[in-house]
N, C-alpha and C. Protein backbone atom coordinates (compact mmCIF):
# COMPACT_ATOMS: atom_id res chain seq x y z
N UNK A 1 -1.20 -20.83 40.18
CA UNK A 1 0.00 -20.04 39.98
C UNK A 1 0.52 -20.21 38.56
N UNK A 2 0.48 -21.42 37.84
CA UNK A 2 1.17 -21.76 36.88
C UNK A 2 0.10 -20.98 35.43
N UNK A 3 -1.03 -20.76 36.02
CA UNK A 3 -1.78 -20.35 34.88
C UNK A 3 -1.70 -18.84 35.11
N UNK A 4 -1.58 -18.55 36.30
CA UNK A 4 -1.43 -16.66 35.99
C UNK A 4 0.00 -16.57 35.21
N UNK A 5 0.96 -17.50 35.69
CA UNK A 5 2.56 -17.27 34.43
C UNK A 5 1.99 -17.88 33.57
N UNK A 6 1.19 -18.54 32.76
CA UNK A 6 1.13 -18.62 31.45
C UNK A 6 0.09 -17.64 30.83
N UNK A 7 -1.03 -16.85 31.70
CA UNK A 7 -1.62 -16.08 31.54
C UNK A 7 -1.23 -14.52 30.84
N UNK A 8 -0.12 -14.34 32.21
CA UNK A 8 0.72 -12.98 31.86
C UNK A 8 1.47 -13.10 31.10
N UNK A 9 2.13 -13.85 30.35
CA UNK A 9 3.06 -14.49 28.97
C UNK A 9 2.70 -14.33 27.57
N UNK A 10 1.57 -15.17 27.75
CA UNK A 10 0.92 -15.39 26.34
C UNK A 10 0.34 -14.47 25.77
N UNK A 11 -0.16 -13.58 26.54
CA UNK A 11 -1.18 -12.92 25.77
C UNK A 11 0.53 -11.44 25.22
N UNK A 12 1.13 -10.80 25.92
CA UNK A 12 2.34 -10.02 25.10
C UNK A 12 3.28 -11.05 24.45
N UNK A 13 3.14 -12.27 23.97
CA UNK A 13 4.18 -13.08 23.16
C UNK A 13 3.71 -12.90 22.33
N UNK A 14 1.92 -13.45 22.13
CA UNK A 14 0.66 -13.38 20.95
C UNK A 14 0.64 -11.94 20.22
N UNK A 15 1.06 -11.13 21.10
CA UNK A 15 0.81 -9.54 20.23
C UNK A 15 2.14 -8.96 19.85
N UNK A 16 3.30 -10.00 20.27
CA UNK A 16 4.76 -9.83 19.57
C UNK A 16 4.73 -10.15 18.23
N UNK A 17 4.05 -11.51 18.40
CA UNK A 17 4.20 -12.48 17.26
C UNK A 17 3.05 -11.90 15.92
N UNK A 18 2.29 -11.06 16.62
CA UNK A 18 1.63 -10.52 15.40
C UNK A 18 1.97 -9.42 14.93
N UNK A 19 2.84 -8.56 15.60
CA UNK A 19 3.02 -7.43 14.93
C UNK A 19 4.56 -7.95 14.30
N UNK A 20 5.28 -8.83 14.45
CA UNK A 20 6.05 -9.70 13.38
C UNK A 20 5.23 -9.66 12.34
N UNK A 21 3.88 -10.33 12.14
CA UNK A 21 3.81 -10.77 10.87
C UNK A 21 2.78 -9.67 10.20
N UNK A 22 2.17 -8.59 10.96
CA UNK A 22 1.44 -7.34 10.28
C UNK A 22 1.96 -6.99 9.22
N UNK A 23 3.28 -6.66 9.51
CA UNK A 23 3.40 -5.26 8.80
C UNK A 23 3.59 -5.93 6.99
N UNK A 24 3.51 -7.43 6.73
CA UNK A 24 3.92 -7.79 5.58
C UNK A 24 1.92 -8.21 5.17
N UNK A 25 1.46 -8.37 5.91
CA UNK A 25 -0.05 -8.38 5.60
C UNK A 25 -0.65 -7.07 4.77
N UNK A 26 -0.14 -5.64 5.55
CA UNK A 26 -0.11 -4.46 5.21
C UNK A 26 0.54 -4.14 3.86
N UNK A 27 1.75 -4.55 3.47
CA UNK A 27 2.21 -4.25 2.63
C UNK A 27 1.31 -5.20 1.74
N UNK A 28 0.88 -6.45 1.72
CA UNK A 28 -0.02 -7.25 0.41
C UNK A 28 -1.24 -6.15 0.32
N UNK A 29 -1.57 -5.19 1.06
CA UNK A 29 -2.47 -4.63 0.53
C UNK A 29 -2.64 -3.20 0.47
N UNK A 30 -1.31 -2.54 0.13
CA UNK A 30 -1.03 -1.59 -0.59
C UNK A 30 -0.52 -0.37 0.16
N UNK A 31 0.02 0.62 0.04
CA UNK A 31 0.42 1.68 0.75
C UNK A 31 -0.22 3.01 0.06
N UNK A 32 -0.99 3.62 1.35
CA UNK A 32 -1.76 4.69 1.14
C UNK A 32 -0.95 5.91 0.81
N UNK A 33 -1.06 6.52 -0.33
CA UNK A 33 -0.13 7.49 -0.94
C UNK A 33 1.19 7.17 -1.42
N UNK A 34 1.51 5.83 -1.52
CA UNK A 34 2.92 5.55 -2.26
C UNK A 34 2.69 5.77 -3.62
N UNK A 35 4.05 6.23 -3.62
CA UNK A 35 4.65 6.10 -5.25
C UNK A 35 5.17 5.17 -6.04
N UNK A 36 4.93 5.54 -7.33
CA UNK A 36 5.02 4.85 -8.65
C UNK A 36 6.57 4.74 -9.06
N UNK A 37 7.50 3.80 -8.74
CA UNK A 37 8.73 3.99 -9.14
C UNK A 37 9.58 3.58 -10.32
N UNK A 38 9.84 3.29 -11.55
CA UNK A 38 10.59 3.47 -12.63
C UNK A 38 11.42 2.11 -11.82
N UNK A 39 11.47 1.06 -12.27
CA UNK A 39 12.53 -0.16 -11.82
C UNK A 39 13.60 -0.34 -12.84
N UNK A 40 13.65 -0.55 -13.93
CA UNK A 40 14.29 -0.05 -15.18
C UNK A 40 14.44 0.42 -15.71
N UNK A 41 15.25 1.43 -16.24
CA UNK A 41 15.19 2.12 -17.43
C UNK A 41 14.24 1.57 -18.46
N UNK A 42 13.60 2.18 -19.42
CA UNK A 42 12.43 1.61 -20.38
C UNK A 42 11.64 2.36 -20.44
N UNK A 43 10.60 1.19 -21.20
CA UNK A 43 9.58 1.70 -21.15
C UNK A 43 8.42 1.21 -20.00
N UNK A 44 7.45 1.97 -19.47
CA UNK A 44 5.97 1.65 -18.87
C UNK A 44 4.73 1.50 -19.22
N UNK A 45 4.15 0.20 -19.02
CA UNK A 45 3.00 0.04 -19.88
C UNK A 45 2.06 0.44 -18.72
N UNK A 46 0.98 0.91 -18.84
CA UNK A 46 -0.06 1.48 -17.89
C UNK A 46 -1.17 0.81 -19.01
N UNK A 47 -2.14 -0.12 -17.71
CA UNK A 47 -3.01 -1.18 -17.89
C UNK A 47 -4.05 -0.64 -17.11
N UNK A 48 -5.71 -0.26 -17.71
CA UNK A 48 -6.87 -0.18 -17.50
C UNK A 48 -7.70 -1.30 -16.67
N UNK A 49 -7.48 -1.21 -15.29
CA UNK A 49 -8.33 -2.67 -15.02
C UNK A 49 -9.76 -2.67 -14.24
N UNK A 50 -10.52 -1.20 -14.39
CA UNK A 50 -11.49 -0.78 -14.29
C UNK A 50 -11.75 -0.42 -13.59
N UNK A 51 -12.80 -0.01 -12.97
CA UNK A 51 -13.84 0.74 -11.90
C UNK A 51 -14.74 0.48 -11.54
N UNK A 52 -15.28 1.25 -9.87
CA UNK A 52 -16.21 0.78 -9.53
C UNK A 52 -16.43 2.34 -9.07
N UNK A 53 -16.80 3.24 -10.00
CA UNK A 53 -17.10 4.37 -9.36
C UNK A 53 -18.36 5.10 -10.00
N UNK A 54 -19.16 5.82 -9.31
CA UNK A 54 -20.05 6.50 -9.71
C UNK A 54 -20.22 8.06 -10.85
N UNK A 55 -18.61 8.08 -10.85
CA UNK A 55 -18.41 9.42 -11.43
C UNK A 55 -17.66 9.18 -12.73
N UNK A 56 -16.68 9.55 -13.52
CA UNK A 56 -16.55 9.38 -14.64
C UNK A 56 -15.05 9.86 -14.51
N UNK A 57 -13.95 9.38 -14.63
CA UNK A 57 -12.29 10.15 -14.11
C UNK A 57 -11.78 9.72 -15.47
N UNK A 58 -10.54 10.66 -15.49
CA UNK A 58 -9.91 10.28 -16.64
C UNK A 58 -8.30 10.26 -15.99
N UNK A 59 -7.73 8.84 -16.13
CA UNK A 59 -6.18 9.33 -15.86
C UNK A 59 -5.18 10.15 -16.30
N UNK A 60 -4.08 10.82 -16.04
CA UNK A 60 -3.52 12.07 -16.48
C UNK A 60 -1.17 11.12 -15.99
N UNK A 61 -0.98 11.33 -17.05
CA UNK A 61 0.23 11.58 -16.73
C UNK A 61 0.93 12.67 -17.01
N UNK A 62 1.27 13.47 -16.35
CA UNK A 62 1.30 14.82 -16.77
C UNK A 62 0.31 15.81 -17.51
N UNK A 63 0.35 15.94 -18.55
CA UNK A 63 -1.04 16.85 -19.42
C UNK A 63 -1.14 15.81 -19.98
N UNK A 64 -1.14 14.49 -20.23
CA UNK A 64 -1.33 13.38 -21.39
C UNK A 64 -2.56 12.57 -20.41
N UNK A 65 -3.57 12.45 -21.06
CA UNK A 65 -5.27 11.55 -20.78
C UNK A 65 -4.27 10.76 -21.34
N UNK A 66 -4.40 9.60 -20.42
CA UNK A 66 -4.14 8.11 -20.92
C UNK A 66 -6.26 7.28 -20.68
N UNK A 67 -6.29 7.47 -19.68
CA UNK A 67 -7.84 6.64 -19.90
C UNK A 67 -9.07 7.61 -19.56
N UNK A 68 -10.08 6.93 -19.55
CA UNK A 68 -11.65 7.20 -18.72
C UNK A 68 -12.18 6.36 -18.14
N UNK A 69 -12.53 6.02 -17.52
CA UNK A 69 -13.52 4.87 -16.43
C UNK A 69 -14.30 4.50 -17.40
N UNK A 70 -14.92 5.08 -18.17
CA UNK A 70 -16.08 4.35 -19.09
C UNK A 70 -14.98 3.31 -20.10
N UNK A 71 -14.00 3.27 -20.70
CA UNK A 71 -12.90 2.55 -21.19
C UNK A 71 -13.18 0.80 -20.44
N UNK A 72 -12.87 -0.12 -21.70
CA UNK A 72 -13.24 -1.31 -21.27
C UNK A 72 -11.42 -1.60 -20.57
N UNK A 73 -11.65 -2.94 -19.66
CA UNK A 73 -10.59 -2.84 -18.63
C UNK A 73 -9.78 -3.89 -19.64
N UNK A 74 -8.43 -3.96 -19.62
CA UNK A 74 -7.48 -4.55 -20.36
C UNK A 74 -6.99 -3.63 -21.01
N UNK A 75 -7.22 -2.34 -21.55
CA UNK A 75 -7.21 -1.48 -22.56
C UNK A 75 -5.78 -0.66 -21.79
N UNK A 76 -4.38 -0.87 -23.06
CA UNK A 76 -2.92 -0.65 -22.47
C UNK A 76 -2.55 0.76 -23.02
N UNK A 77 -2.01 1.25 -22.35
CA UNK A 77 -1.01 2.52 -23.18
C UNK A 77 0.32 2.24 -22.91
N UNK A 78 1.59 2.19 -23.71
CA UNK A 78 3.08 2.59 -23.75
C UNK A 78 3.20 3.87 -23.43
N UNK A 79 4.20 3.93 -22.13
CA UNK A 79 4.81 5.17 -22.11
C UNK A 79 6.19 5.03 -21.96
N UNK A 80 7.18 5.94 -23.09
CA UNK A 80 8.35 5.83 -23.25
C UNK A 80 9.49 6.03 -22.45
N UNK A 81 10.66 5.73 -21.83
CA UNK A 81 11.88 6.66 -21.86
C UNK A 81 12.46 7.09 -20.44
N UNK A 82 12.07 5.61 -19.58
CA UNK A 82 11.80 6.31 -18.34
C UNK A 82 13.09 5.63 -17.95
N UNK A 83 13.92 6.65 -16.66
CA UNK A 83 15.33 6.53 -16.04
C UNK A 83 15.12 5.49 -14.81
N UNK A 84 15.59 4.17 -14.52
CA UNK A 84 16.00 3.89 -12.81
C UNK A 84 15.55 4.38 -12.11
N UNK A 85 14.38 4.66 -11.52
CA UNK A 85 14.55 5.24 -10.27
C UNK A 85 13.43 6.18 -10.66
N UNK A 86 13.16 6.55 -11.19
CA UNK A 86 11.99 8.00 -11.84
C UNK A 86 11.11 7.71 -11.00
N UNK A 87 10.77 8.89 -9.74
CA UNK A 87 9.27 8.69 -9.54
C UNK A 87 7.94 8.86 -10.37
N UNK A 88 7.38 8.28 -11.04
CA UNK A 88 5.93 8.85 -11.91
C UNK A 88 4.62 9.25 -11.16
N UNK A 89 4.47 10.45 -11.39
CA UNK A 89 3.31 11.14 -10.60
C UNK A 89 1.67 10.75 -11.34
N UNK A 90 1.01 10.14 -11.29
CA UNK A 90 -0.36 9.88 -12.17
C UNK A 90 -1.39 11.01 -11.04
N UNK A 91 -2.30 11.33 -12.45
CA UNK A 91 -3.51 11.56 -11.34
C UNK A 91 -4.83 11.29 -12.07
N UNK A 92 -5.42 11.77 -11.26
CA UNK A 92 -7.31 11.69 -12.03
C UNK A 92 -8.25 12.84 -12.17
N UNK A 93 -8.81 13.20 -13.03
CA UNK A 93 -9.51 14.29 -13.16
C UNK A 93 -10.80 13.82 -13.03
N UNK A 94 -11.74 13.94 -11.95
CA UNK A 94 -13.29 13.66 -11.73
C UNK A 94 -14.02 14.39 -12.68
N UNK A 95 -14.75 13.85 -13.28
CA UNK A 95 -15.41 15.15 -14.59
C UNK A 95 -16.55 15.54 -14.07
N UNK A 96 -17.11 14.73 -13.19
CA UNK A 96 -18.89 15.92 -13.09
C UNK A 96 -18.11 16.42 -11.35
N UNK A 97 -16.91 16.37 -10.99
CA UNK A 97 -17.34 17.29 -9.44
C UNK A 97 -15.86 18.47 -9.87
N UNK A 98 -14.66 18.14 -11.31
CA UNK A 98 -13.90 18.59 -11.27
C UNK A 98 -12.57 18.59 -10.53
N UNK A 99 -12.72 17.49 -9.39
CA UNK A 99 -11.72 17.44 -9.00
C UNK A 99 -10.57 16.54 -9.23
N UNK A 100 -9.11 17.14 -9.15
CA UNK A 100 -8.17 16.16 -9.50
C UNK A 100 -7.60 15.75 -8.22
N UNK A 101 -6.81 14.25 -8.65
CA UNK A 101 -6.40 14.03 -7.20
C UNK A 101 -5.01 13.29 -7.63
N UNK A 102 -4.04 13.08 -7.04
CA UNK A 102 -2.55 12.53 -7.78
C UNK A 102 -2.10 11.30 -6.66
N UNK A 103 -1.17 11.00 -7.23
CA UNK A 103 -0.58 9.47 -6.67
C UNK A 103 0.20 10.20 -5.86
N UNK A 104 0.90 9.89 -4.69
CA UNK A 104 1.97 10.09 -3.80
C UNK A 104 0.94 10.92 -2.40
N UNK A 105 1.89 11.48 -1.79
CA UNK A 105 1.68 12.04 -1.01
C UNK A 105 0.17 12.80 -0.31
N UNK A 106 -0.28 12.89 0.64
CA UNK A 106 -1.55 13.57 0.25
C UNK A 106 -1.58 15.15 0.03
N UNK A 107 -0.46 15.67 0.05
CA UNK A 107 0.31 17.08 0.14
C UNK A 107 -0.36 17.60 -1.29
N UNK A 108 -0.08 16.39 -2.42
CA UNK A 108 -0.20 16.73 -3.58
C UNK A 108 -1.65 17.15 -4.04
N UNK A 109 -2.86 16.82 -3.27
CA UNK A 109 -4.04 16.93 -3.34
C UNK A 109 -4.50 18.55 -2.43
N UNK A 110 -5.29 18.83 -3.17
CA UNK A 110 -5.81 20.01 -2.30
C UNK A 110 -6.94 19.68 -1.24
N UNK A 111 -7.52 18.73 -0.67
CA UNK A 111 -8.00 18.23 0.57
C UNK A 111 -6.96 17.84 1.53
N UNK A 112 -5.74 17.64 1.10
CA UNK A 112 -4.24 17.11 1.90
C UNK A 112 -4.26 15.51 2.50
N UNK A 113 -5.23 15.00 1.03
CA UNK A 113 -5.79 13.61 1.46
C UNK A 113 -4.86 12.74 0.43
N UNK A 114 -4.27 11.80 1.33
CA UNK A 114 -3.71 10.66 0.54
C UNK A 114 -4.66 10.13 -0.46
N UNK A 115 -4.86 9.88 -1.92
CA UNK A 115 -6.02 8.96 -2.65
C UNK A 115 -5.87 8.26 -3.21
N UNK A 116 -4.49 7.87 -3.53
CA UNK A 116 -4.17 6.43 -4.13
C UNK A 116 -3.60 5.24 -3.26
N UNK A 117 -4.13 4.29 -3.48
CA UNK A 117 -3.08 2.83 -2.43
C UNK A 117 -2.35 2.53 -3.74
N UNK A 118 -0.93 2.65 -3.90
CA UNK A 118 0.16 1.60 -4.48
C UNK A 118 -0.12 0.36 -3.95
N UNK A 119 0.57 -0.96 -4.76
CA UNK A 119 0.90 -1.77 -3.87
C UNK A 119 1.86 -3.00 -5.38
N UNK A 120 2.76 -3.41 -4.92
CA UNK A 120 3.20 -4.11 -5.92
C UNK A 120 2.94 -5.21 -5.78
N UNK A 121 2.72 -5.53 -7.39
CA UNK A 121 2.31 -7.38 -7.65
C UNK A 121 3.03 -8.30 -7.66
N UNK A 122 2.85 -9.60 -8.08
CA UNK A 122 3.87 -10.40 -7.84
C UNK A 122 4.68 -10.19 -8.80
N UNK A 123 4.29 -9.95 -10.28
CA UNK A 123 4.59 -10.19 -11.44
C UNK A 123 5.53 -9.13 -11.62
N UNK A 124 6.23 -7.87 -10.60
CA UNK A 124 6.93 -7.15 -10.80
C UNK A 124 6.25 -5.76 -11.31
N UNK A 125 4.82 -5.38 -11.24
CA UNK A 125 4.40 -4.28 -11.44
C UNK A 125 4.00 -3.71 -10.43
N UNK A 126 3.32 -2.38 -10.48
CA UNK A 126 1.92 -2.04 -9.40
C UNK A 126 0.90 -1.96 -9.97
N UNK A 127 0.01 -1.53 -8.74
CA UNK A 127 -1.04 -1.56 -8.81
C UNK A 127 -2.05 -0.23 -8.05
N UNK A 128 -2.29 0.43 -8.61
CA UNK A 128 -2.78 1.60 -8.52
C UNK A 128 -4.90 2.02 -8.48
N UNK A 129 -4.44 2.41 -7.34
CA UNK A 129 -6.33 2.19 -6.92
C UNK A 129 -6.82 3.60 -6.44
N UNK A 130 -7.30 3.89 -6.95
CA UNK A 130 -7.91 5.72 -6.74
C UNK A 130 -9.33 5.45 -5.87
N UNK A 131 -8.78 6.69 -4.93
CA UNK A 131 -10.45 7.08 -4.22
C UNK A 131 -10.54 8.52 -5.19
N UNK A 132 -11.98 9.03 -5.25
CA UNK A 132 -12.45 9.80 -6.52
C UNK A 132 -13.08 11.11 -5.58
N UNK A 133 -13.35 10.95 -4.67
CA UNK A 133 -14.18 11.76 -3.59
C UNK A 133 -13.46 12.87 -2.86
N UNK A 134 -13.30 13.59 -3.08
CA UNK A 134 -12.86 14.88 -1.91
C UNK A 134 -13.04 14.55 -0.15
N UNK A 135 -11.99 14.62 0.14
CA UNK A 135 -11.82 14.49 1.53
C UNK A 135 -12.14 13.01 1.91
N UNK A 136 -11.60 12.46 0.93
CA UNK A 136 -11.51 10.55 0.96
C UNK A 136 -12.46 10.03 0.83
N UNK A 137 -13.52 10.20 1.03
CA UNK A 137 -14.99 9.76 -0.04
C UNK A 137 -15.06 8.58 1.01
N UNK A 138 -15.32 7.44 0.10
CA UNK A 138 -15.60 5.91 1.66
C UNK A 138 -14.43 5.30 1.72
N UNK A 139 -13.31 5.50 0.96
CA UNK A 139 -12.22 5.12 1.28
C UNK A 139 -12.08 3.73 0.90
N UNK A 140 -12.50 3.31 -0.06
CA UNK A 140 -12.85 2.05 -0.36
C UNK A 140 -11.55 1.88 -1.99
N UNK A 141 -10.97 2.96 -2.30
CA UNK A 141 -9.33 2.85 -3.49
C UNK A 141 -10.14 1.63 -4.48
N UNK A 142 -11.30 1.57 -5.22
CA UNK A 142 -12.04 1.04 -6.20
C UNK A 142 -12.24 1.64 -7.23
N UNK A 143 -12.31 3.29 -7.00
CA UNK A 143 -12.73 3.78 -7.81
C UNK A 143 -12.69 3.72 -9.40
N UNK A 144 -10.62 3.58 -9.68
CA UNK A 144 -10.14 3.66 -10.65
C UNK A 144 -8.98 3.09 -10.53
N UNK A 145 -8.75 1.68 -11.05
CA UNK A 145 -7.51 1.17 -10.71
C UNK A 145 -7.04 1.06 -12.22
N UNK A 146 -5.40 0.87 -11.86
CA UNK A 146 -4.46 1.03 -13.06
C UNK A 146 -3.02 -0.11 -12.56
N UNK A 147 -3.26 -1.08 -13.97
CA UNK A 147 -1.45 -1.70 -13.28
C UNK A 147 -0.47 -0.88 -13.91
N UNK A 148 0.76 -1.15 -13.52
CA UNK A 148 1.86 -0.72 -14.32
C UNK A 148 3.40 -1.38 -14.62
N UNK A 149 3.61 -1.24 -15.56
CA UNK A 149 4.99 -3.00 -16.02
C UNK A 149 5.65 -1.83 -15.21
N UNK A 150 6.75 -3.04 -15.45
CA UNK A 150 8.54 -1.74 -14.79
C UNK A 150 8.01 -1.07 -13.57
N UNK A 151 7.31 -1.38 -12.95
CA UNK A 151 7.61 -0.47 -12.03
C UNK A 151 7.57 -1.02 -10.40
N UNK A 152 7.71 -0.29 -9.08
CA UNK A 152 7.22 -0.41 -8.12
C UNK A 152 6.94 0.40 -7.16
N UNK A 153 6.83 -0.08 -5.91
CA UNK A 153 6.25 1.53 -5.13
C UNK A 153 7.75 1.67 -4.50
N UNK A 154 7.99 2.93 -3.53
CA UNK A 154 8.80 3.04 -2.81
C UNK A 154 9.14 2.45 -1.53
N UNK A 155 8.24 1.75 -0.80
CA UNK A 155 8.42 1.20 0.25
C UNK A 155 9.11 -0.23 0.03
N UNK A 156 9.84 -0.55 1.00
CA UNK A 156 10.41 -1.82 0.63
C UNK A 156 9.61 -3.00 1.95
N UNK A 157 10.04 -3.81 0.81
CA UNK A 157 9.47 -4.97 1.43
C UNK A 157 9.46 -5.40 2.50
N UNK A 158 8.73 -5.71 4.26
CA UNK A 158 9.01 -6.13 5.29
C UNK A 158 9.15 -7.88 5.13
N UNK A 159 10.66 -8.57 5.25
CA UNK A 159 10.80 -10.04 5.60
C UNK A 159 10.24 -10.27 6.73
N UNK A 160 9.77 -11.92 6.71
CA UNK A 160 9.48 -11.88 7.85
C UNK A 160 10.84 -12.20 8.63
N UNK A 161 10.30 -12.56 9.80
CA UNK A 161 11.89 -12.85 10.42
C UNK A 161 12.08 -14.74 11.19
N UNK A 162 13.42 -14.71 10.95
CA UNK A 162 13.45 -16.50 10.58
C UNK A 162 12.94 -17.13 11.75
N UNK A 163 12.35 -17.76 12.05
CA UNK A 163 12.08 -18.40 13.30
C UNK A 163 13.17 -18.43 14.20
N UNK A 164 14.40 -18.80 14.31
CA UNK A 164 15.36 -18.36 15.68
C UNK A 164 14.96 -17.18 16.04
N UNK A 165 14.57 -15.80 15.33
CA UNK A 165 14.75 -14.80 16.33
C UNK A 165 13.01 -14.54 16.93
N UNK A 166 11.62 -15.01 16.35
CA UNK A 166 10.80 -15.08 16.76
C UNK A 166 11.13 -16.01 18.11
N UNK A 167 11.79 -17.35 17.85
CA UNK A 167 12.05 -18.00 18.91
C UNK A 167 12.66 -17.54 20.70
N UNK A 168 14.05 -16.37 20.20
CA UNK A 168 14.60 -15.86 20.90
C UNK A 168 14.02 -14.82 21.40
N UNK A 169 13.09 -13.67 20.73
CA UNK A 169 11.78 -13.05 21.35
C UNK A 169 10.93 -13.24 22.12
N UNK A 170 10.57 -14.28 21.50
CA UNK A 170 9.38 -15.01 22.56
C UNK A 170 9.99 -16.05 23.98
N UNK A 171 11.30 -16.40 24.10
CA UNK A 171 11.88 -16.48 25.22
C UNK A 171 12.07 -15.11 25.91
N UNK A 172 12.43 -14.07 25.48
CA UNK A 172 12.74 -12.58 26.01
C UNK A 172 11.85 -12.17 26.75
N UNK A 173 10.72 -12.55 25.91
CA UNK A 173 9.06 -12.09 26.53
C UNK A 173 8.72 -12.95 27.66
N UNK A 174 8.72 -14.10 27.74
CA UNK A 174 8.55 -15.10 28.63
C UNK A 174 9.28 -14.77 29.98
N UNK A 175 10.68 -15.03 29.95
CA UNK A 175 11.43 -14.66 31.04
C UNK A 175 11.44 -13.25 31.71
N UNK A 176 10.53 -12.29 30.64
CA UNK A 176 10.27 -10.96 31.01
C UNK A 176 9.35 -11.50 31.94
N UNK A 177 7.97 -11.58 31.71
CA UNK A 177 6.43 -12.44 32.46
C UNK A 177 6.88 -12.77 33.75
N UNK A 178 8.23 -13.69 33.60
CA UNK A 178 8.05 -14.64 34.79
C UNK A 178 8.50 -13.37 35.64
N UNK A 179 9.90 -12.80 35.42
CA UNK A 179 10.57 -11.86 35.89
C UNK A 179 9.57 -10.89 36.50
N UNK A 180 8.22 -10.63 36.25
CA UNK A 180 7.19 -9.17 36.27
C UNK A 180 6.42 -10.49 37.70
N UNK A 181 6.30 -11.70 37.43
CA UNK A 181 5.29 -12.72 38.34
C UNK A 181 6.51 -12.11 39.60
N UNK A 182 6.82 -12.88 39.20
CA UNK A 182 8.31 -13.06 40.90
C UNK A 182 8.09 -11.93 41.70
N UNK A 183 8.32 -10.52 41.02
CA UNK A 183 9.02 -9.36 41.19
C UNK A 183 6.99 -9.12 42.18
N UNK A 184 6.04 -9.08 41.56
CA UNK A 184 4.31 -8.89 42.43
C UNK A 184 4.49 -9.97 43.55
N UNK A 185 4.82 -11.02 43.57
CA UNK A 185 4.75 -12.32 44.52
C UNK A 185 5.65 -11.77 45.92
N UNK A 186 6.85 -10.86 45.41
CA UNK A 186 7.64 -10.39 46.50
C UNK A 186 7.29 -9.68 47.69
């Protein structure tokens, strides 16, 4: 008896307690179609930190080529003048298939495919990772990555939550279990 109540318990406490701590696992590794956000007024440095792609892209901020994949990685551009809050739209121009693909939304792409993962660093930037492929290619965001100072994505950060209320959950859940045992035993 005592192991079917610890049976029926544990296993929805175990899948409480992890989707507590998912959603900040998720965020260390980036958000599919987030945006590039302006944290200060300033300026933005956009940092080359290379590729792993088969095709040849060039980044675009607006009509301005800032890089190419063939470009050695470290290699910085300044961009001036940017407000609090500015979303910055980047994209990539694939040169042998022609296609471009942009940061944010997948709306912005003509496959209606999300192709960049944001994700912010520790150091107070992002980090920007392009898929290059039409209709998400292997989905592997290697293609063409880019950091960026000043900035971050739009999603905010999930805390975790302090141990009293994991504590007080996982009593909730428990006394739920026993409550669900009793209620079959009747």
């Amino acid at each position: 008896m005592k192991q079917l109540l610890i049976k029926s318990t544990l296993l929805p406490f175990s899948l409480a307690l992890a989707l507590l701590i998912l959603p900040n696992i998720a965020q260390a590794n980036g958000i599919l179609g987030g945006s590039v956000i302006v944290k200060d007024t300033g300026d933005v440095t956009v940092t080359f930190q290379g590729s792993n792609a088969g095709y040849t892209s060039t980044l675009y901020f607006g009509g301005q080529a800032l890089f190419s994949s063939n470009e050695a990685s470290g290699t910085s551009v300044t961009l001036n003048g940017f407000e609090a809050g500015q979303v910055l739209t980047f994209s990539i121009l694939v040169q042998e298939t022609g296609h471009s693909f942009s940061t944010g939304s997948g709306s912005l792409n003509a496959d209606g495919i999300a192709h960049a993962m944001v994700s912010n660093l520790e150091d107070g930037g992002t980090l920007v990772s392009f898929e290059d492929l039409y209709g998400g290619g292997d989905k592997d965001y290697n293609d063409l990555m880019f950091s960026f100072s000043n900035t971050n994505s739009e999603t905010k950060l999930v805390q975790n939550p302090e141990p009293g209320t994991i504590i007080l959950f996982g009593s909730g859940l428990l006394g739920l279990g026993a409550w669900r045992l009793r209620k079959k035993q009747a």
